[in-house]
C-alpha atoms as a PDB file:
ATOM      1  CA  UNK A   1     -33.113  -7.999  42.856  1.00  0.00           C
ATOM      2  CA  UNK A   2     -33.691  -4.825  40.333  1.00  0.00           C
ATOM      3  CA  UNK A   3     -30.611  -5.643  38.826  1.00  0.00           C
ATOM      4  CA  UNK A   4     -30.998  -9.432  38.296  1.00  0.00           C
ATOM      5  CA  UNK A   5     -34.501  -8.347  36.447  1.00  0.00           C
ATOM      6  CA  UNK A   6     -33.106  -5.499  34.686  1.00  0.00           C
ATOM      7  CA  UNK A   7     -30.205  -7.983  33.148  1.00  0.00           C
ATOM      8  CA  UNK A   8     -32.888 -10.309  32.500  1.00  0.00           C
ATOM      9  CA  UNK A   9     -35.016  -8.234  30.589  1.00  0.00           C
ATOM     10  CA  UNK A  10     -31.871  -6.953  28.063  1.00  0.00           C
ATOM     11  CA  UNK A  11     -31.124 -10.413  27.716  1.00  0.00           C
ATOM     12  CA  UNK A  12     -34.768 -11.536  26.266  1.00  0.00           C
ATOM     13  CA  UNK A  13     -35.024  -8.359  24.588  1.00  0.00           C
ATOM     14  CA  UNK A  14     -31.118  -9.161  22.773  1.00  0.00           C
ATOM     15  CA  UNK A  15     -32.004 -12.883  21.810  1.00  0.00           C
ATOM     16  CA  UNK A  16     -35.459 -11.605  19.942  1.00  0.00           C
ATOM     17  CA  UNK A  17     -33.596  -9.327  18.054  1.00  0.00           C
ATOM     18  CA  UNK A  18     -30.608 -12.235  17.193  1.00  0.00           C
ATOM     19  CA  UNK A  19     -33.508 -14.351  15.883  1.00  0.00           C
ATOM     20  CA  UNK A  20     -35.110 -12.215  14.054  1.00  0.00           C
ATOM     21  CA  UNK A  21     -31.893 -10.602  12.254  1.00  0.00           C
ATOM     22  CA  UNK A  22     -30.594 -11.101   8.839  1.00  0.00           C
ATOM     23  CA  UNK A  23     -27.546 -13.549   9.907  1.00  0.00           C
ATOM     24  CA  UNK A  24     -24.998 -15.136   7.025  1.00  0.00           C
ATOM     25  CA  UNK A  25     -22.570 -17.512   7.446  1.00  0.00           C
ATOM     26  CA  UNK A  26     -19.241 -17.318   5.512  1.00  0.00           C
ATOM     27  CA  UNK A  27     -15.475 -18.512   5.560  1.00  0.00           C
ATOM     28  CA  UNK A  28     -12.642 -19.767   3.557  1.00  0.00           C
ATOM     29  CA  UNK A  29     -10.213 -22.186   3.343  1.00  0.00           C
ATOM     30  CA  UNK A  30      -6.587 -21.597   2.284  1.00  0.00           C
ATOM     31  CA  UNK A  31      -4.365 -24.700   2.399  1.00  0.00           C
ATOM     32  CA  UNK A  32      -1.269 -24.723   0.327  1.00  0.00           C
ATOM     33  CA  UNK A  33       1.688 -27.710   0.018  1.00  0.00           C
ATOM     34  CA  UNK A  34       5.126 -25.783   0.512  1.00  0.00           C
ATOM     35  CA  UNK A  35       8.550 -27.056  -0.408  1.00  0.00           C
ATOM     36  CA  UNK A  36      11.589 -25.722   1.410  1.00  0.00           C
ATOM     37  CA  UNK A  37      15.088 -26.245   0.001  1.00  0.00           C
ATOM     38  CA  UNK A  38      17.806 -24.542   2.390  1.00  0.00           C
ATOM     39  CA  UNK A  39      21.524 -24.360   1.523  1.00  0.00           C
ATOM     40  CA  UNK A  40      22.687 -21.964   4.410  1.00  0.00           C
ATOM     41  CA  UNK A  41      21.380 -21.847   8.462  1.00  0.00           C
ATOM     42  CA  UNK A  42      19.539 -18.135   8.729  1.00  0.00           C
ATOM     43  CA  UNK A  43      21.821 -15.620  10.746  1.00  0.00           C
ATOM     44  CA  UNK A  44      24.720 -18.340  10.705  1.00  0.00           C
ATOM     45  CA  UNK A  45      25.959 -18.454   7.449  1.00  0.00           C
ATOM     46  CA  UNK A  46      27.004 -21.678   8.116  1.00  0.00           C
ATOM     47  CA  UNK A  47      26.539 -24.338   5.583  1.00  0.00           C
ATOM     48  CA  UNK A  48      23.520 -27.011   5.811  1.00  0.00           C
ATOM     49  CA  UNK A  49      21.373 -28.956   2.837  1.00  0.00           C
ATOM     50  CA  UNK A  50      17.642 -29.313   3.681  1.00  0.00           C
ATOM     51  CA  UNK A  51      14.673 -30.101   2.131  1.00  0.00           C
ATOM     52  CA  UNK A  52      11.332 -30.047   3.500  1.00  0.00           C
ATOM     53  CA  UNK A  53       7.960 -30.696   1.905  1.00  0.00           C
ATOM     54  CA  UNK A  54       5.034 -29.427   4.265  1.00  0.00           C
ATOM     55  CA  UNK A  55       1.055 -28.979   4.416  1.00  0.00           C
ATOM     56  CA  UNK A  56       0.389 -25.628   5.214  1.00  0.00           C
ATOM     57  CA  UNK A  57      -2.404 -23.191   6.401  1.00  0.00           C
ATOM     58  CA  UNK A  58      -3.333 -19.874   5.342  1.00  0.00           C
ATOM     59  CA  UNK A  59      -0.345 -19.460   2.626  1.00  0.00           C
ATOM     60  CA  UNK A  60      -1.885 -17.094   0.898  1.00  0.00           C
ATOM     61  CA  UNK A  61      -4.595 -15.300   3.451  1.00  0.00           C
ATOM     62  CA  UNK A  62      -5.487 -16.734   6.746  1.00  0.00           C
ATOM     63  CA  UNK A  63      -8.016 -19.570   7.359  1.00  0.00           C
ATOM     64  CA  UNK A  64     -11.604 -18.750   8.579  1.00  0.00           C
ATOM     65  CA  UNK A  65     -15.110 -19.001   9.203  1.00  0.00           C
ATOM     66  CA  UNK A  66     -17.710 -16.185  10.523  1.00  0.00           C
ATOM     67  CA  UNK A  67     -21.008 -15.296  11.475  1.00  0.00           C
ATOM     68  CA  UNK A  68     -22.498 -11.820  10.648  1.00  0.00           C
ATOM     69  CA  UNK A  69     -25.537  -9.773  10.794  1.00  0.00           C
ATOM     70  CA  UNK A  70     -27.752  -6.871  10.656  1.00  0.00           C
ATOM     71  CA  UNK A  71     -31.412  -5.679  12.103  1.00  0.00           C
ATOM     72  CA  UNK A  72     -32.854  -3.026  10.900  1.00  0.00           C
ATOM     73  CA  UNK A  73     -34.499  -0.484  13.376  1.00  0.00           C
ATOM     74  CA  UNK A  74     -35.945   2.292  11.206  1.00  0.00           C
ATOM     75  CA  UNK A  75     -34.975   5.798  10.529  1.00  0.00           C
ATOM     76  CA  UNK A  76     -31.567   4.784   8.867  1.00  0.00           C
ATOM     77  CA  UNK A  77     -30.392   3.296  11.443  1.00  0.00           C
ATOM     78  CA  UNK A  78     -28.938  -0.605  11.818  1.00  0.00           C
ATOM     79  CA  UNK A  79     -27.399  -3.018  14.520  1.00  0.00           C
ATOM     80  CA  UNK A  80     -25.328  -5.893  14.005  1.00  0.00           C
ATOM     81  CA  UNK A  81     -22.524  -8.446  14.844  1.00  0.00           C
ATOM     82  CA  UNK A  82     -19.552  -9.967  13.243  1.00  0.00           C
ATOM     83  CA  UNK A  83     -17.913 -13.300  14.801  1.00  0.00           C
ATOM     84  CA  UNK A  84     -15.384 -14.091  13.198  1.00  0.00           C
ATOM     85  CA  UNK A  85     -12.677 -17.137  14.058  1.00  0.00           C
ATOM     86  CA  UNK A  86      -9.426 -17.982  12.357  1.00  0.00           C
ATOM     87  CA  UNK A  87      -8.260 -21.521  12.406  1.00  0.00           C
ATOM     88  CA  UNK A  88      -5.221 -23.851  10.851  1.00  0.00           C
ATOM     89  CA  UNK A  89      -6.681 -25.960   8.142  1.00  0.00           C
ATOM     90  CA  UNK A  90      -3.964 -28.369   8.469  1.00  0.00           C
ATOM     91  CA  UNK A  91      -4.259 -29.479  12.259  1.00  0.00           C
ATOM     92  CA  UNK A  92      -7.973 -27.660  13.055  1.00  0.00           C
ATOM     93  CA  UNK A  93      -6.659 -26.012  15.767  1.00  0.00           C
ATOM     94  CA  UNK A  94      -7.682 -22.364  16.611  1.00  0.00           C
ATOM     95  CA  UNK A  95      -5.185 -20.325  15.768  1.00  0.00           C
ATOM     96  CA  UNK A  96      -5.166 -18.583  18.788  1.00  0.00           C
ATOM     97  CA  UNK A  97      -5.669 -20.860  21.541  1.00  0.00           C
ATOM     98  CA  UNK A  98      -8.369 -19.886  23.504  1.00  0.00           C
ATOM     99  CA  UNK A  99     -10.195 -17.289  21.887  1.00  0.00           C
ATOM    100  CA  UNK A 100     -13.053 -19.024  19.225  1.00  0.00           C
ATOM    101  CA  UNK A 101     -13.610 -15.504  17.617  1.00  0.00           C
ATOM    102  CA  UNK A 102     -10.006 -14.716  17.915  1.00  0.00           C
ATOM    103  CA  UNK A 103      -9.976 -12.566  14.815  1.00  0.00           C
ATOM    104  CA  UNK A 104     -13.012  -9.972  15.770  1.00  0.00           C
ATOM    105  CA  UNK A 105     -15.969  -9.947  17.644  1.00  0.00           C
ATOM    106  CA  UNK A 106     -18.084  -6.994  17.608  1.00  0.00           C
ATOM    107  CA  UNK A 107     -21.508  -5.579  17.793  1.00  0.00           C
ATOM    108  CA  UNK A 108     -22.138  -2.466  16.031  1.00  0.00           C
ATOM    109  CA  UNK A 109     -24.834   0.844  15.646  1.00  0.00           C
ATOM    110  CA  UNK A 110     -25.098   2.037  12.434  1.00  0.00           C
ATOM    111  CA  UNK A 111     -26.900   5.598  11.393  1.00  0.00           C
ATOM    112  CA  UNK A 112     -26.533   8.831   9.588  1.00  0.00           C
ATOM    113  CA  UNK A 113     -23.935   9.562  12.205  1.00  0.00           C
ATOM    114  CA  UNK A 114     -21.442   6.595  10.983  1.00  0.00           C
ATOM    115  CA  UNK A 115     -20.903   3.704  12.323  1.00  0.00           C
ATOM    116  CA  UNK A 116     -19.812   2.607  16.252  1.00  0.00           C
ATOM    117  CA  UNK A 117     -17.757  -0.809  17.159  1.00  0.00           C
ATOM    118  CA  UNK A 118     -17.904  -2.464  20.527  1.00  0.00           C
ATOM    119  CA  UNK A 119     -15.768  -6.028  21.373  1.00  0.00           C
ATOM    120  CA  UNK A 120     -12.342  -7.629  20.294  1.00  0.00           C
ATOM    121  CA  UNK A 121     -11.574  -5.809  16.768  1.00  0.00           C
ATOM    122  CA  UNK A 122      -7.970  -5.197  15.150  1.00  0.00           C
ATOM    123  CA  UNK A 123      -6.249  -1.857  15.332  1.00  0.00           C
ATOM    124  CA  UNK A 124      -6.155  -0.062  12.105  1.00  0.00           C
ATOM    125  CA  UNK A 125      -2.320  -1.068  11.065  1.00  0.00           C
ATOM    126  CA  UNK A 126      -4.326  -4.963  11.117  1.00  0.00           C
ATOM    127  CA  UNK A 127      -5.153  -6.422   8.148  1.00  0.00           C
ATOM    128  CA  UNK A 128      -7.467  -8.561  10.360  1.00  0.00           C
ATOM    129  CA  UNK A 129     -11.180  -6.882  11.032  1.00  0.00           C
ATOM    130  CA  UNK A 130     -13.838  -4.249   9.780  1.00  0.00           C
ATOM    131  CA  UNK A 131     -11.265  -1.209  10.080  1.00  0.00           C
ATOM    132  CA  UNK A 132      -8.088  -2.547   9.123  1.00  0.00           C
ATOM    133  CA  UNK A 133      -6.708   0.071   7.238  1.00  0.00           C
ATOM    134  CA  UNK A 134      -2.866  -1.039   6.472  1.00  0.00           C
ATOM    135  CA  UNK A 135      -3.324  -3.368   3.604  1.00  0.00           C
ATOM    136  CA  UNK A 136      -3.968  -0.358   1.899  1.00  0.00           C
ATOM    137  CA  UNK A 137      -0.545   0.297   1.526  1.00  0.00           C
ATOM    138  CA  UNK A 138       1.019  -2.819  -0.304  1.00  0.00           C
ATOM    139  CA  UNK A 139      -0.295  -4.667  -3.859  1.00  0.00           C
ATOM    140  CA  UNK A 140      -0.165  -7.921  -1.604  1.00  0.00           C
ATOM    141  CA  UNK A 141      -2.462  -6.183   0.795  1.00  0.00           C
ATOM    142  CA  UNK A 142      -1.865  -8.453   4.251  1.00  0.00           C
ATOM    143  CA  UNK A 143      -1.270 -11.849   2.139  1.00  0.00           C
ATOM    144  CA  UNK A 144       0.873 -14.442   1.351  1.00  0.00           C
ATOM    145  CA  UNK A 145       2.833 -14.837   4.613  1.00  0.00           C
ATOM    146  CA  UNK A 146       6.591 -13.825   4.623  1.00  0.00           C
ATOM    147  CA  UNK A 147       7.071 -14.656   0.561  1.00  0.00           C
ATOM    148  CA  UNK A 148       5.728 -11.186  -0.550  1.00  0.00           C
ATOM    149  CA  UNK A 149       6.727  -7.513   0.528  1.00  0.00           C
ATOM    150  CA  UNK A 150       2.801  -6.821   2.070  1.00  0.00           C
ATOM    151  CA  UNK A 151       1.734  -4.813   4.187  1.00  0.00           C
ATOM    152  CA  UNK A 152       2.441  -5.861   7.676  1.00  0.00           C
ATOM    153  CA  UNK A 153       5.769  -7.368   6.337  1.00  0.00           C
ATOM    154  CA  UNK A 154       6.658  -3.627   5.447  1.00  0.00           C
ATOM    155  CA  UNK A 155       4.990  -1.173   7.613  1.00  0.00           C
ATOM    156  CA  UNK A 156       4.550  -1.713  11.779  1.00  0.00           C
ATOM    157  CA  UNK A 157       1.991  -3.968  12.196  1.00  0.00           C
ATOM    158  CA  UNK A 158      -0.644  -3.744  14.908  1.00  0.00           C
ATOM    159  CA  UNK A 159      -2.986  -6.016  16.934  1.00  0.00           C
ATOM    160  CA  UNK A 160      -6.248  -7.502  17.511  1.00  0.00           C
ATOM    161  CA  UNK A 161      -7.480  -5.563  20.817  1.00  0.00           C
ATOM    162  CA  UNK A 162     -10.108  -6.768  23.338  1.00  0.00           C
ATOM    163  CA  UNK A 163     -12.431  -4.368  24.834  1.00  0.00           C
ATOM    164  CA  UNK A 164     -12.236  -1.685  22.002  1.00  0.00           C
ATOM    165  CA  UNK A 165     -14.602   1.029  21.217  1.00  0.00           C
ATOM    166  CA  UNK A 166     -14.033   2.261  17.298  1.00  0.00           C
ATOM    167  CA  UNK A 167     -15.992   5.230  15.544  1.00  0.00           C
ATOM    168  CA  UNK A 168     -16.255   5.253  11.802  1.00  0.00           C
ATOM    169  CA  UNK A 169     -17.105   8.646  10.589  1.00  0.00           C
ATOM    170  CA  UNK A 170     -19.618   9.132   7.337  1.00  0.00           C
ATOM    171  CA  UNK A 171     -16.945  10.277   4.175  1.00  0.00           C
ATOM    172  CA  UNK A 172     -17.242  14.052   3.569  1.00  0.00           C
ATOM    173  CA  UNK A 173     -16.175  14.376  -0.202  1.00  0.00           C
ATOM    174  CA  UNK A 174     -13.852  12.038   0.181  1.00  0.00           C
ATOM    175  CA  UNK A 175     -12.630  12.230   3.723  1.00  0.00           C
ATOM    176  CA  UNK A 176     -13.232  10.232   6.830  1.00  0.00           C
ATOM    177  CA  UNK A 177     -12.513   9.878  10.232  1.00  0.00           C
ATOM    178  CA  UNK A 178     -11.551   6.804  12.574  1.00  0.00           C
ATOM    179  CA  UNK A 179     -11.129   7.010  16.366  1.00  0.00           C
ATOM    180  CA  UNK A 180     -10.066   3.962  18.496  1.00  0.00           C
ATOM    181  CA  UNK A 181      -9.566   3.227  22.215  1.00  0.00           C
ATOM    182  CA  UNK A 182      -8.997  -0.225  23.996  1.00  0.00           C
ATOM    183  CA  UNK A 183      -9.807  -0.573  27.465  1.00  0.00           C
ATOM    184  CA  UNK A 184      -6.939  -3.573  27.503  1.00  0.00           C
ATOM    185  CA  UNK A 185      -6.436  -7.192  27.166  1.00  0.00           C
ATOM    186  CA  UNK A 186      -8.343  -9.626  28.909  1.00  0.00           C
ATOM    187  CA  UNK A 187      -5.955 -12.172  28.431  1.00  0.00           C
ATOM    188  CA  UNK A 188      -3.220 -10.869  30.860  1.00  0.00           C
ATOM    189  CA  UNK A 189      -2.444 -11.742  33.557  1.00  0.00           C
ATOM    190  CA  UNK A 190      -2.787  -9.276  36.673  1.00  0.00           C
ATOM    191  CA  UNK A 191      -0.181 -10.800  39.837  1.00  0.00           C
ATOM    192  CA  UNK A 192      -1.221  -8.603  42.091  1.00  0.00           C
ATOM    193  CA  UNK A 193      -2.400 -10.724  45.282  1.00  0.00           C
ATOM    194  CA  UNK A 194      -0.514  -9.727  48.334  1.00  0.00           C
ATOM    195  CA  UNK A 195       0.675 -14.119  48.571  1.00  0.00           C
ATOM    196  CA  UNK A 196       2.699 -13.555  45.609  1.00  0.00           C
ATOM    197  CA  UNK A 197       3.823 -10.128  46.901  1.00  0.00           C
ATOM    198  CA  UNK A 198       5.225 -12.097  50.427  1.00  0.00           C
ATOM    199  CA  UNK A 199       6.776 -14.980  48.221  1.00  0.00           C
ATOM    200  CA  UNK A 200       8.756 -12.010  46.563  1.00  0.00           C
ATOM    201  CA  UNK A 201       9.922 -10.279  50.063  1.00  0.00           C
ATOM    202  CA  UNK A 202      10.709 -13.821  51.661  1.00  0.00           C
ATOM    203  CA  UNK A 203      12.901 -14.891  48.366  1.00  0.00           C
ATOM    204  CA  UNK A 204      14.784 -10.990  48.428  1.00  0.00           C
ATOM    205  CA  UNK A 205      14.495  -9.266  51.909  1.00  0.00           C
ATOM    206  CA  UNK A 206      13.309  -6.431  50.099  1.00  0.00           C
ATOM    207  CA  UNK A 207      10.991  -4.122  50.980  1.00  0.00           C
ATOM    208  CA  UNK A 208      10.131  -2.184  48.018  1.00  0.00           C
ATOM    209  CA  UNK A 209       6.634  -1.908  46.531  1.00  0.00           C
ATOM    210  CA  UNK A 210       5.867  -4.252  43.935  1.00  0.00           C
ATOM    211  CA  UNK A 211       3.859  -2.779  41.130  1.00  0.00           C
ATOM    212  CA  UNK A 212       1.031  -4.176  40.005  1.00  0.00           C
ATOM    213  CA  UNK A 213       1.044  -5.940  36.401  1.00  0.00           C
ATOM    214  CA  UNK A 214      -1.784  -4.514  33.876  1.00  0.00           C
ATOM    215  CA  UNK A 215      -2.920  -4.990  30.555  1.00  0.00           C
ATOM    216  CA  UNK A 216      -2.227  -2.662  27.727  1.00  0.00           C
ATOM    217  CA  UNK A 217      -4.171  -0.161  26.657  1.00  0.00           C
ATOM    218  CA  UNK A 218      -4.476   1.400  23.204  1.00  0.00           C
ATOM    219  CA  UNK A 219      -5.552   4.295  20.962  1.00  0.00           C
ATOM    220  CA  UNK A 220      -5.854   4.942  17.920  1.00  0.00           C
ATOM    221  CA  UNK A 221      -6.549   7.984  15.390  1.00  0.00           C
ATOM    222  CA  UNK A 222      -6.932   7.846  11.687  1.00  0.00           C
ATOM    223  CA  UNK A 223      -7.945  10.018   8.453  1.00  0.00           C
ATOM    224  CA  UNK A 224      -8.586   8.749   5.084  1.00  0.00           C
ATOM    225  CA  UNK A 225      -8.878  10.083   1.577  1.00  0.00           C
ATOM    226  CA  UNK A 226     -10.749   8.002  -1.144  1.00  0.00           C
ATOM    227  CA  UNK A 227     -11.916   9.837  -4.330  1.00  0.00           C
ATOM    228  CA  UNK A 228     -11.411   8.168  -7.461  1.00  0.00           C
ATOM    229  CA  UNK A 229      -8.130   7.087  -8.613  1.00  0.00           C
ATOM    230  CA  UNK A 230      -6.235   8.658  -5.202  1.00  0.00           C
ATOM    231  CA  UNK A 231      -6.721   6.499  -1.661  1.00  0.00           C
ATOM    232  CA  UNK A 232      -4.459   8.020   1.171  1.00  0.00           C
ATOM    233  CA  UNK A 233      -4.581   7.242   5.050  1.00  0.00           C
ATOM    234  CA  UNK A 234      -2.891   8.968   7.940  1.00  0.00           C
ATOM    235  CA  UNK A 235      -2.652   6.576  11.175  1.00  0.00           C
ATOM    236  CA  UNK A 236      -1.644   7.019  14.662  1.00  0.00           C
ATOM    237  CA  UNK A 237      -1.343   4.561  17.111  1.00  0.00           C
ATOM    238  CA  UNK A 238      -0.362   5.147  20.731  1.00  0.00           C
ATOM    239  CA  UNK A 239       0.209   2.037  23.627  1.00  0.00           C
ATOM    240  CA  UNK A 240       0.241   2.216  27.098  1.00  0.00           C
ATOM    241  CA  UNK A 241       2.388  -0.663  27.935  1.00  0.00           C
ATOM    242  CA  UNK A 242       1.353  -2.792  30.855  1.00  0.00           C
ATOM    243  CA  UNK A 243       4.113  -3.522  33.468  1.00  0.00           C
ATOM    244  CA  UNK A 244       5.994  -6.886  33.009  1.00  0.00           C
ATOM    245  CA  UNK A 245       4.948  -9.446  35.056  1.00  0.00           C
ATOM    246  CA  UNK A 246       7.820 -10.126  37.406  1.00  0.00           C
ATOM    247  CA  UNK A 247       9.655 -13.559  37.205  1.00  0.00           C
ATOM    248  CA  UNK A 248      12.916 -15.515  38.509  1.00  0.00           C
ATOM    249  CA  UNK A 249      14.946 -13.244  36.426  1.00  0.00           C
ATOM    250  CA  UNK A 250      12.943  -9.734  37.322  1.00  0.00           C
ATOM    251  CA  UNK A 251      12.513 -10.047  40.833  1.00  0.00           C
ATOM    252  CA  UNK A 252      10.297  -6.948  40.954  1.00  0.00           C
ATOM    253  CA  UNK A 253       8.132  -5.651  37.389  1.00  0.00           C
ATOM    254  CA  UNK A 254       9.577  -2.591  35.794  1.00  0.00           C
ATOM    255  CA  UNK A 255       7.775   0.150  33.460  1.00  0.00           C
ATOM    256  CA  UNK A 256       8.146  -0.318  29.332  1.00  0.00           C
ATOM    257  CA  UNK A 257       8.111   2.760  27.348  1.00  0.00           C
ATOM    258  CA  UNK A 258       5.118   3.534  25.648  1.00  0.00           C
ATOM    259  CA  UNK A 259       5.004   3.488  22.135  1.00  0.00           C
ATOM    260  CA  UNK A 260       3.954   6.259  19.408  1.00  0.00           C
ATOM    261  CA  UNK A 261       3.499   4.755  15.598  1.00  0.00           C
ATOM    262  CA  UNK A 262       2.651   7.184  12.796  1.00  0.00           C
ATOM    263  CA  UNK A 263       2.346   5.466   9.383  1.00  0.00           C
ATOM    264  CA  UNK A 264       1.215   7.354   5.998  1.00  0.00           C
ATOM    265  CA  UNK A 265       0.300   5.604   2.570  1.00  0.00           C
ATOM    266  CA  UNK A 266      -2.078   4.532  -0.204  1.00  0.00           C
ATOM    267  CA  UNK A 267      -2.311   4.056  -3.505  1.00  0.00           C
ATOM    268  CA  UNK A 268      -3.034   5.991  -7.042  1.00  0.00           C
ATOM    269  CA  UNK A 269      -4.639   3.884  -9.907  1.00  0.00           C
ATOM    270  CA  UNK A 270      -3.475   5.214 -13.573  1.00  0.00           C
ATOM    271  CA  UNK A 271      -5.566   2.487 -15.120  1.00  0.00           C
ATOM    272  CA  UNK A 272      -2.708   0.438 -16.709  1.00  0.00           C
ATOM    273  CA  UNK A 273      -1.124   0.352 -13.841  1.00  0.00           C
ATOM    274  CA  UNK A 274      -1.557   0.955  -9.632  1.00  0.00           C
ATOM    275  CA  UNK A 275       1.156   2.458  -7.530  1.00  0.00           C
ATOM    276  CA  UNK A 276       1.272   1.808  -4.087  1.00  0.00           C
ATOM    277  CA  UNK A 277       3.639   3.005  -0.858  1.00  0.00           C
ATOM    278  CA  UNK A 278       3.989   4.466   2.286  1.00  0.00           C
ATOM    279  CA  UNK A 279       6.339   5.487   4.849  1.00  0.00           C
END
């Protein structure tokens, strides 16, 4: 009973500050017509004449529409919430199924000692969310699809992450801090019921423990460098993979290396002209 009140009571006290917060609503549409003329079948080689005049969404940067906001508590200090979806402006559709604010979804505190993320949020190699950091390292930032050399073309690209705690330190001459961690994905699946487990034995004989399948989990650690002309950023991402979910093919799930990404780049404006790279 003291914890049906207690919820209760953060819930009234959450929609009185939602009403009374500064809330905009924004978007954009990017719908392009795309003509396709193909002499030779990718990877093949082998000969073929095609041509193809589509509709298509988000040729330049992805469709979308948000909601975002702020409250002001006093003191320097600030709450708030992004919602943000993505959708194809050809069909309507989301554009990931099943997830309305598929590209971020956050709450945030925000004070003299920077500024902390809770909810679904991209990693910083995304050009998707509040801390993307990779577009950074390309003139095309994250646009235009496969037709340009950008970012996430280029570089290893990361992920929007569920469950995902992100600090944003205040810039020291210049220099700032990120730190990221993601609890994991709420969207896996977890087949870990002892029916499946028997369905398994009776199919194999085997006896061997079955391990469990789990969502991945993520961190992330990143310095930046913005002082006139000269931006730089350091990144480092590290996965724990989640074990396959076993299938016809895999009668039993098996471990996937983890994975360590380290990317370095930014950018150095001479005035007539802006350099960009990375490694």
């Amino acid at each position: 009973m003291k914890k049906s009140l207690l919820a209760v009571a953060v819930l009234g006290a959450f929609a009185g500050t939602a009403m009374a917060a500064d809330v905009t609503l924004y978007g954009r549409i990017d719908t392009g017509l795309e003509y396709v003329h193909t002499k030779f079948k990718p990877h093949t080689g082998d000969k073929v004449k095609t041509n193809k005049f589509n509709m298509m969404s988000g040729r330049n940067t992805g469709s979308r529409w948000g909601l975002k906001g702020t409250e002001e508590l006093g003191n320097g200090y600030k709450v708030g919430f992004i919602l943000e979806s993505g959708f194809n402006s050809d069909t309507g559709n989301q554009s990931v199924a099943g997830k309305l604010f598929n590209r971020e979804a956050v709450i945030f505190v925000d004070g003299g000692f920077g500024r902390l993320y809770a909810g679904r949020q991209g990693d910083f190699t995304q050009g998707q969310g509040s801390v993307g950091l990779i577009g950074g390292t390309s003139a095309f930032s994250t646009s235009y699809g496969d037709y340009a050399a950008h970012a996430t073309s280029t570089f290893a690209a990361g992920s929007n992450r569920d469950n995902t705690l992100t600090y944003v330190s205040p810039k020291f001459a210049g220099f700032g801090i990120l730190a990221q961690y993601s609890f994991g994905d709420d969207g896996v699946e977890n087949k870990s019921n002892n029916t499946y487990k028997q369905q398994v034995y009776a199919k194999t004989g085997a006896v061997e423990t079955v391990v469990d399948a789990k969502a991945d989990r993520h961190a992330g650690l990143a310095a930046t460098y913005d002082n006139g002309p000269l931006k730089l950023m350091l990144i480092g991402d590290y996965v724990w993979y989640g074990h396959d979910n076993p299938g016809e093919e895999h009668k039993f799930a098996h471990d996937v290396d983890n994975a360590l990404t380290v990317t370095f780049g930014g950018s150095y404006d001479f005035g007539v002209a802006k350099v960009y790279g990375g490694v």
